[in-house]
C-alpha atoms as a PDB file:
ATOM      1  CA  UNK A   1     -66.272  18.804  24.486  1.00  0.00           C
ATOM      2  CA  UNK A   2     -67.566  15.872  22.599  1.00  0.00           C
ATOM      3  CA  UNK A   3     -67.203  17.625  19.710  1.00  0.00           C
ATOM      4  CA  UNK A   4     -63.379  17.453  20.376  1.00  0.00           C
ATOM      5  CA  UNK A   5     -63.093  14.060  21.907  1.00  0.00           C
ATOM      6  CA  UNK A   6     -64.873  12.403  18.584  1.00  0.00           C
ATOM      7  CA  UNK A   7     -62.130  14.377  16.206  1.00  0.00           C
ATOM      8  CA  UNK A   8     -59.466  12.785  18.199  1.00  0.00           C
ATOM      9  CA  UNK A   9     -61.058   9.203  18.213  1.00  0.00           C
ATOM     10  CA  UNK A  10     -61.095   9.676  14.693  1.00  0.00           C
ATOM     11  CA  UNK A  11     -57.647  10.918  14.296  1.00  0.00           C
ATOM     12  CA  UNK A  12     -55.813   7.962  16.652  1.00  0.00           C
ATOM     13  CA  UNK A  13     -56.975   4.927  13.923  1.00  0.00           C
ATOM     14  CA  UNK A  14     -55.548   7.314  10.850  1.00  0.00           C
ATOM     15  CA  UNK A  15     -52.333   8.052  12.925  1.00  0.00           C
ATOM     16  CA  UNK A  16     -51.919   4.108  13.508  1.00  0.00           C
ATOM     17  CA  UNK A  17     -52.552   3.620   9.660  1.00  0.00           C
ATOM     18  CA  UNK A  18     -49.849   5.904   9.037  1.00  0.00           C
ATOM     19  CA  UNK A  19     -47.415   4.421  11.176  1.00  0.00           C
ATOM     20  CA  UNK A  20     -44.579   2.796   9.593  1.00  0.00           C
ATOM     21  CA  UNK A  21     -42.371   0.185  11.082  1.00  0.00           C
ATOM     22  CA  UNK A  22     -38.915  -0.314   9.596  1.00  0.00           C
ATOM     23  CA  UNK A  23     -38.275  -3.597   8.123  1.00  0.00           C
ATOM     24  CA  UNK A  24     -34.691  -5.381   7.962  1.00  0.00           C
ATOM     25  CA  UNK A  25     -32.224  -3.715   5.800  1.00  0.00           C
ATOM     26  CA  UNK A  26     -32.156  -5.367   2.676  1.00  0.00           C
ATOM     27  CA  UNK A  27     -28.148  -4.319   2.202  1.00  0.00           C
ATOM     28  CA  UNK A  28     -25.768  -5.429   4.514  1.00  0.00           C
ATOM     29  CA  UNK A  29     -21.811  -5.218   3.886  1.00  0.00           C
ATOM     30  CA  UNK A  30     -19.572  -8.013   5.923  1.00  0.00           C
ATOM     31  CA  UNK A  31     -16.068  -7.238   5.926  1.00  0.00           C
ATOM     32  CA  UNK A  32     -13.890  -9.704   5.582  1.00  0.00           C
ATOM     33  CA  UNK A  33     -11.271 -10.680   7.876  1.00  0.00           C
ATOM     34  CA  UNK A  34      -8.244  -8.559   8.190  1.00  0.00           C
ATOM     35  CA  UNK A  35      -5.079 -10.019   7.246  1.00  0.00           C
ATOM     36  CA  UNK A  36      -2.034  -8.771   9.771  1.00  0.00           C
ATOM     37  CA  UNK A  37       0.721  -7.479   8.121  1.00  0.00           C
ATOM     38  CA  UNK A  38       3.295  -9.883   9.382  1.00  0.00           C
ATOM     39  CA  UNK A  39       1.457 -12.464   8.217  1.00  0.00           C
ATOM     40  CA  UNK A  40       1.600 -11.008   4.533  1.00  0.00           C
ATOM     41  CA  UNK A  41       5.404 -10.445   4.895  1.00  0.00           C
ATOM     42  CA  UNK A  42       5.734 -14.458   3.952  1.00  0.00           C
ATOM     43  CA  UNK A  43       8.379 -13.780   1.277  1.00  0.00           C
ATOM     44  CA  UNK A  44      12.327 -13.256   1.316  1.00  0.00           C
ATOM     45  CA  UNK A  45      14.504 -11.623  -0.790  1.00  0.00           C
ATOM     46  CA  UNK A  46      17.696 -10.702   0.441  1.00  0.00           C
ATOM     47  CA  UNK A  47      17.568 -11.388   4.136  1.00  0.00           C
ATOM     48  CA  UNK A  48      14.598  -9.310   4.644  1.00  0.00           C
ATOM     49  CA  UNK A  49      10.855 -10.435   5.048  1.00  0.00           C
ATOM     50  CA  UNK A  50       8.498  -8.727   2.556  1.00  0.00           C
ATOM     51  CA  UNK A  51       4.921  -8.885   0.852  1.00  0.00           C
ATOM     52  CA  UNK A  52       4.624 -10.682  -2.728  1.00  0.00           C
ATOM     53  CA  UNK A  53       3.996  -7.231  -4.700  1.00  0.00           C
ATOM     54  CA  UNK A  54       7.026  -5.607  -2.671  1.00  0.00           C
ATOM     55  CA  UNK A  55       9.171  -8.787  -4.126  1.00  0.00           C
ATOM     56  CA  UNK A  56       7.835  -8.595  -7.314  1.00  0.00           C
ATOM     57  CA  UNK A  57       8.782  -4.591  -7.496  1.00  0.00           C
ATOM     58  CA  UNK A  58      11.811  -5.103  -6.287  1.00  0.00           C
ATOM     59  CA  UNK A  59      13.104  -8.343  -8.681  1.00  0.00           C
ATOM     60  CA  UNK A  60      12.015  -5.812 -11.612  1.00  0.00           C
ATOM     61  CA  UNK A  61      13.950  -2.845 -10.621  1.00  0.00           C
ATOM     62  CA  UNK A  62      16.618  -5.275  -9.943  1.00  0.00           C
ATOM     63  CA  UNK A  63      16.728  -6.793 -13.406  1.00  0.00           C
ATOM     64  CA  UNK A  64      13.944  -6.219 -15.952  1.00  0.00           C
ATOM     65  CA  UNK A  65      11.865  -9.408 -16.657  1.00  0.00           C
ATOM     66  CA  UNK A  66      12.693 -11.148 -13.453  1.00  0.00           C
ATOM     67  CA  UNK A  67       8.977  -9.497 -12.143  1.00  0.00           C
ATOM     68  CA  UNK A  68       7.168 -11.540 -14.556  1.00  0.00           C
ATOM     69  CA  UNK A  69       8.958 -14.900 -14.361  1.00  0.00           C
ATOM     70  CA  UNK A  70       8.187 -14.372 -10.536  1.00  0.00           C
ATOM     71  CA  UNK A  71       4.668 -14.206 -11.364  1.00  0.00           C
ATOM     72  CA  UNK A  72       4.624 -17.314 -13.586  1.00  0.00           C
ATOM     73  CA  UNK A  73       3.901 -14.416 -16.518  1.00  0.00           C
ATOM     74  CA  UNK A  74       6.213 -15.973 -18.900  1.00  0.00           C
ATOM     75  CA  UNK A  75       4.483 -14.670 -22.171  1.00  0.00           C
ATOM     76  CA  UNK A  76       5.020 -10.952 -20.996  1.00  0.00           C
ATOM     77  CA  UNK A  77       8.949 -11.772 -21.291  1.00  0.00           C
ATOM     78  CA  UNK A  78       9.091 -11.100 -25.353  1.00  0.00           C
ATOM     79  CA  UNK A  79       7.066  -7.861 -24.340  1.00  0.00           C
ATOM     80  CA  UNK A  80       9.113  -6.228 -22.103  1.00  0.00           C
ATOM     81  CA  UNK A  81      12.507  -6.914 -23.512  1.00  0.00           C
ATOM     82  CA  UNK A  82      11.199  -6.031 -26.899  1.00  0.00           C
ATOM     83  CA  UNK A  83      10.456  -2.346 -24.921  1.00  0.00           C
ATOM     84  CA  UNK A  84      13.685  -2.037 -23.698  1.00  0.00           C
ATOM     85  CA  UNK A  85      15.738  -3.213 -26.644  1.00  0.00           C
ATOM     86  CA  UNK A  86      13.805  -1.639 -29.074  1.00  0.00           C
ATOM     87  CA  UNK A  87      13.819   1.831 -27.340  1.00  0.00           C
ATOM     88  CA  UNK A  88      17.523   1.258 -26.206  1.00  0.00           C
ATOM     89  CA  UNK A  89      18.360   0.101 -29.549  1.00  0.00           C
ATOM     90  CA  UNK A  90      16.971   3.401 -30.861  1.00  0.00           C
ATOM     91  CA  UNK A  91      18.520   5.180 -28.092  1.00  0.00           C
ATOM     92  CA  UNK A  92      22.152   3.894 -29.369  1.00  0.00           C
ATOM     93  CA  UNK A  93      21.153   4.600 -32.823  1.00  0.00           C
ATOM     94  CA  UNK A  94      20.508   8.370 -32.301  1.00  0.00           C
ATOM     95  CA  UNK A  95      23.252   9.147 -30.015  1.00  0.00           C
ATOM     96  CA  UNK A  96      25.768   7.582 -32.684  1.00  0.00           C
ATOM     97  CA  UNK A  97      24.639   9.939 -35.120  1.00  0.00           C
ATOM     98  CA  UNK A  98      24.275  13.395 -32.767  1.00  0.00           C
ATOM     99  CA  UNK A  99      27.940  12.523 -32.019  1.00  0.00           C
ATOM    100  CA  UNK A 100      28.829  12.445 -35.290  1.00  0.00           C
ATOM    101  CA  UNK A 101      27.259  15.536 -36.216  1.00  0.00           C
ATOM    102  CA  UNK A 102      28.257  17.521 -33.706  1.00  0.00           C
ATOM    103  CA  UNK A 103      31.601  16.644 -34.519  1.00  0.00           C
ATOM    104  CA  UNK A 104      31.005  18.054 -37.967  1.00  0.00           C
ATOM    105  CA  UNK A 105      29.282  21.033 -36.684  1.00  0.00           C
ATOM    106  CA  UNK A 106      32.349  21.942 -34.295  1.00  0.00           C
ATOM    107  CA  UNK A 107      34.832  21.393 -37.158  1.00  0.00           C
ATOM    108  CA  UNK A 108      32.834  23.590 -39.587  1.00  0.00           C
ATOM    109  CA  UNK A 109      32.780  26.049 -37.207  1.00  0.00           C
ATOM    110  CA  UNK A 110      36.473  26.128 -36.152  1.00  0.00           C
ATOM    111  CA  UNK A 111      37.259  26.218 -40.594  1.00  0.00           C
ATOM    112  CA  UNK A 112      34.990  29.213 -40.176  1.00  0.00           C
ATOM    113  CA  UNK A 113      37.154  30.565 -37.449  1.00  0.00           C
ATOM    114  CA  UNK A 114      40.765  30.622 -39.327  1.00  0.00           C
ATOM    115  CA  UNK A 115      41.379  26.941 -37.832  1.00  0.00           C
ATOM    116  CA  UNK A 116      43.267  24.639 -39.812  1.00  0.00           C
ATOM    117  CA  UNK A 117      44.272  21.720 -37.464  1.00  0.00           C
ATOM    118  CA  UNK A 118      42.556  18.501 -37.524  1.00  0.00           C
ATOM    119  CA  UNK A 119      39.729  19.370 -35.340  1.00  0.00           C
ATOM    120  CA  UNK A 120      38.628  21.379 -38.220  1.00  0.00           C
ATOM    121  CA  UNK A 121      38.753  18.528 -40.461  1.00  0.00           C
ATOM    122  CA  UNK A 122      34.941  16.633 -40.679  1.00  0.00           C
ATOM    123  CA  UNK A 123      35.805  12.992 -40.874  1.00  0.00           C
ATOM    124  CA  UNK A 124      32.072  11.811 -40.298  1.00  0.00           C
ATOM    125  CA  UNK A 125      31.010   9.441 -43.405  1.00  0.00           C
ATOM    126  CA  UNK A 126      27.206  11.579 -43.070  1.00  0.00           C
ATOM    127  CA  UNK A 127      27.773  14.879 -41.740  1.00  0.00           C
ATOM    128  CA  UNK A 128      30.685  15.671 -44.054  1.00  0.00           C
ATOM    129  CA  UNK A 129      29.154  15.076 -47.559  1.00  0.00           C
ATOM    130  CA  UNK A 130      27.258  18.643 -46.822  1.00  0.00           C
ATOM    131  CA  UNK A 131      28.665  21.875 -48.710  1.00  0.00           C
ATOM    132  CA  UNK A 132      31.026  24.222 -47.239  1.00  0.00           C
ATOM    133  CA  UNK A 133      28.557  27.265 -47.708  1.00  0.00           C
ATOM    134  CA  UNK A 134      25.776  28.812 -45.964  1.00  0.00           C
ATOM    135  CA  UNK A 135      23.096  26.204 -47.334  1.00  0.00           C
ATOM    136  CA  UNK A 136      25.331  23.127 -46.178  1.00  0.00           C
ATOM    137  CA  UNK A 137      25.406  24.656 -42.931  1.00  0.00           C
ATOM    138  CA  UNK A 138      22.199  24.651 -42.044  1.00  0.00           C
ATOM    139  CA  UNK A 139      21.406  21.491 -43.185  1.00  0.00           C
ATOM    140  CA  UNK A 140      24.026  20.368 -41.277  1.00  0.00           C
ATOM    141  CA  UNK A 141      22.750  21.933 -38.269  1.00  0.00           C
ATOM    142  CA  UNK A 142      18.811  21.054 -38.904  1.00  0.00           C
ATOM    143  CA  UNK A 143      20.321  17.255 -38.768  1.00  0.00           C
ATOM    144  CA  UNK A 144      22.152  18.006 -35.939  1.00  0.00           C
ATOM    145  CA  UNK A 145      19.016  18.946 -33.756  1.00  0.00           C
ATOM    146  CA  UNK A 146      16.934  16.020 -35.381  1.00  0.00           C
ATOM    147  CA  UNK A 147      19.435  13.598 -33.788  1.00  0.00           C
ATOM    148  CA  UNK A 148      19.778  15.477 -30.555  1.00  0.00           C
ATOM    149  CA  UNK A 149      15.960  15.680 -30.241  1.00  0.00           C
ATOM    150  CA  UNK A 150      15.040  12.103 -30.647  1.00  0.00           C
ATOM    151  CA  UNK A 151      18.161  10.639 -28.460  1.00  0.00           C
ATOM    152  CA  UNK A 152      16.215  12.603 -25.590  1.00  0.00           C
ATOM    153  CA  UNK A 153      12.835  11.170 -26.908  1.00  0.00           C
ATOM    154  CA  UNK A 154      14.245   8.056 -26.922  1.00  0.00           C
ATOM    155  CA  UNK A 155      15.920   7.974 -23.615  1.00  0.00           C
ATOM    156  CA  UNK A 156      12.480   9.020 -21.595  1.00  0.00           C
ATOM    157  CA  UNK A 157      10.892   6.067 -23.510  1.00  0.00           C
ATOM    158  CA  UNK A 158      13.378   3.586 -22.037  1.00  0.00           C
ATOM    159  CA  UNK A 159      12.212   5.261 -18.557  1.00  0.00           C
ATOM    160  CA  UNK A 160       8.462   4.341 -19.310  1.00  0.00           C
ATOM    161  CA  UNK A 161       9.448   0.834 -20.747  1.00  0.00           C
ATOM    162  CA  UNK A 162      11.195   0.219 -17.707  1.00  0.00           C
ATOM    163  CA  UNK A 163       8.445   1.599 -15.534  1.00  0.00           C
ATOM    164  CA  UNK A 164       6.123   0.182 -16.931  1.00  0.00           C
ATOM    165  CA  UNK A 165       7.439  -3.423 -16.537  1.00  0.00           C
ATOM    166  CA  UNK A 166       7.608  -2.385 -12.786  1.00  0.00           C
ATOM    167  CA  UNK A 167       4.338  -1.316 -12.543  1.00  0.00           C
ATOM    168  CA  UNK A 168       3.123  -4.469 -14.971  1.00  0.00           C
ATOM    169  CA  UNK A 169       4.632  -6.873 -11.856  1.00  0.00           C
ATOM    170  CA  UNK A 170       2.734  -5.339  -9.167  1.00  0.00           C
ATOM    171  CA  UNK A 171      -0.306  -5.476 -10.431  1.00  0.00           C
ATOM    172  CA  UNK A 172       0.031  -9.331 -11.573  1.00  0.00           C
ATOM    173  CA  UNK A 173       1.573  -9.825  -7.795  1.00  0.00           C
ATOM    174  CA  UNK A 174      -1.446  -8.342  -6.313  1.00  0.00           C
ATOM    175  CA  UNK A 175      -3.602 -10.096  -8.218  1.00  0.00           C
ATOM    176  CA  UNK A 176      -1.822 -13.692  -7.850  1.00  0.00           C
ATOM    177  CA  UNK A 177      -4.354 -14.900  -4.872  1.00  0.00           C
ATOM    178  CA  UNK A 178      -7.495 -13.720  -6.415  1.00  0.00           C
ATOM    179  CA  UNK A 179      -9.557 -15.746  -8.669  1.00  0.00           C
ATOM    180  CA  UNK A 180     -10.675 -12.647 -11.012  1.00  0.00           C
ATOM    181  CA  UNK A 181     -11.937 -15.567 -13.967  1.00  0.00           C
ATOM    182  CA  UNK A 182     -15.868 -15.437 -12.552  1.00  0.00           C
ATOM    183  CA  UNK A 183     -18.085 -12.753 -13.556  1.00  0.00           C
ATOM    184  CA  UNK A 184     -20.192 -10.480 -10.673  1.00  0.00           C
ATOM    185  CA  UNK A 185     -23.688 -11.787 -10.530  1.00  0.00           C
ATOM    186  CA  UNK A 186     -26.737  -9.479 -10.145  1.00  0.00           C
ATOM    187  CA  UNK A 187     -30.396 -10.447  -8.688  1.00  0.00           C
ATOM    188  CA  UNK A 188     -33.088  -8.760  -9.447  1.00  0.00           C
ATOM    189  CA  UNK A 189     -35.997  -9.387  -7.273  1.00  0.00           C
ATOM    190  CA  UNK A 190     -39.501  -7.902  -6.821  1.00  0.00           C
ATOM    191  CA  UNK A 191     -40.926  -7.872  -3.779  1.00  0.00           C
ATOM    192  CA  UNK A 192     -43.871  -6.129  -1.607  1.00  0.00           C
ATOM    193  CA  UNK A 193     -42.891  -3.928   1.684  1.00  0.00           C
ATOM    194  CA  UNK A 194     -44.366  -4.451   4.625  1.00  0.00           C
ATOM    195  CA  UNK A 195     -46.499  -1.141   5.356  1.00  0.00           C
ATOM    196  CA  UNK A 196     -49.144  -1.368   7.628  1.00  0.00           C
ATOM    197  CA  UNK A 197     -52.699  -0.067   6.258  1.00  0.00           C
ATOM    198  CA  UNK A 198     -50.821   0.731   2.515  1.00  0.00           C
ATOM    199  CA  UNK A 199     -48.624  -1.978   1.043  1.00  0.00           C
ATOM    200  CA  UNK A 200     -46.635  -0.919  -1.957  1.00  0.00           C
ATOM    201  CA  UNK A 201     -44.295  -2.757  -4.380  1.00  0.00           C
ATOM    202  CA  UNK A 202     -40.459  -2.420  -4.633  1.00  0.00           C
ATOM    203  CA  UNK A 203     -37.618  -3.591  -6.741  1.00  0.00           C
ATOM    204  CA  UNK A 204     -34.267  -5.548  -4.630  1.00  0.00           C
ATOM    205  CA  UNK A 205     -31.237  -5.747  -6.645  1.00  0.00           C
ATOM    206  CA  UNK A 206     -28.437  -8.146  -4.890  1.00  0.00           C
ATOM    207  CA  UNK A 207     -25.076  -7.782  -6.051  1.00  0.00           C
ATOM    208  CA  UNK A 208     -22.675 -10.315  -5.474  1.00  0.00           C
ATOM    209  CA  UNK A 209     -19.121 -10.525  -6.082  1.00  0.00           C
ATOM    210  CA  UNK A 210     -17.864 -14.029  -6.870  1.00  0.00           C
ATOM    211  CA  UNK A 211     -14.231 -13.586  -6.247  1.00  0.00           C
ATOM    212  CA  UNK A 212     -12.283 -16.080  -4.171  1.00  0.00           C
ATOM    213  CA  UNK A 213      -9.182 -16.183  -3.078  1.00  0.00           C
ATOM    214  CA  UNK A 214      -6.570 -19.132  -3.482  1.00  0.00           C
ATOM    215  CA  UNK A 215      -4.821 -20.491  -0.854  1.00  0.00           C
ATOM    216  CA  UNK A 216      -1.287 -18.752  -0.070  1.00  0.00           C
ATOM    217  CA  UNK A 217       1.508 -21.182  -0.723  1.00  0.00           C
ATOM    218  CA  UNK A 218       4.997 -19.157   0.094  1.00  0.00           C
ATOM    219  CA  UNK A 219       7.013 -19.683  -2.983  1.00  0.00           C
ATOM    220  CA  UNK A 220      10.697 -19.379  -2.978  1.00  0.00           C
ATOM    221  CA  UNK A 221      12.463 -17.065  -6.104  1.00  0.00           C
END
């Protein structure tokens, strides 16, 4: 019996050595306060009340460019309408030429054919300087396709240059009441934790975001 009740006298101190109280949490996340969405609807366009980036969106689909000037990004003007007029440009360019040699594919064709009218008669100042034989034809034909395939190229780039100005003026919209010029700080720390009977050493890192945001000021387009 005593036997047992030294073993456990000598067991209680090691158990309390071996205890471990948690200390405060060295992270702690505050959110910030939440913004109603009414109050975020403080812009008008058209009779209806609506968020900067849905204004911004909506002034580029309307008309290409006005996105930017809305978000006091003049210098992104010369960008986007060199997009679009370069790729509609292009676009103009190509489809000029595939309708001029598919008028001078049809009409080669229709000579084939026993035609003799005027629709068999290539008036195009490019497509009819080919040979009227087997070797002209296909030439004719390979520049045929060549046009046709880059006025579709073409017209899906005007899609992503207009896109792309969309997209370009809601991210600048969303980003109009954040200061994003400061960098994130990081603190590194050492420091000893609290264990009773054993202290040990640590490492705290503190991360810190150092964005702010303006004060809203509803602006008028």
């Amino acid at each position: 019996m005593l036997p047992a009740v030294g073993l456990f006298c000598l067991a209680a101190p090691a158990a309390r050595a071996q205890a471990v109280t948690a200390g405060p949490d060295s992270v702690r996340v505050q959110a910030g306060p939440t913004v109603a969405d009414s109050l975020r609807r403080n812009q008008r366009l058209l009779g209806m009340r609506v968020t900067r980036p849905q204004k911004a969106v909506l002034l580029a689909a309307m008309l290409p460019g006005a996105g930017q000037v809305y978000n006091h990004k003049y210098w992104k003007l010369p960008l986007v309408y060199g997009a679009l007029g370069g790729t509609v440009a292009a676009e103009v360019f190509y489809w000029q030429r595939y309708r001029e040699f598919k008028r001078g594919v049809d009409a080669r064709r229709n000579r084939q054919n026993g035609l003799t009218g005027p629709e068999s008669v290539d008036t195009g100042t490019r497509s009819g300087v080919y040979t009227q034989d087997a070797a002209g034809d296909a030439q004719q034909f390979n520049a045929l396709r060549f046009y046709r395939s880059n006025r579709d190229v073409f017209f899906a780039y005007i899609g992503l240059a207009y896109g792309a100005q969309i997209l370009d003026a809601l991210v600048d919209a969303h980003l109009y009441d954040f200061d994003v010029s400061d960098n994130l700080s990081l603190n590194v720390q050492p420091y000893a934790l609290p264990v009773p009977g054993s202290p040990s050493f640590g490492l705290a890192f503190t991360f810190t975001p150092r964005t702010a945001a303006k004060s809203v000021v509803p602006r008028r387009f």
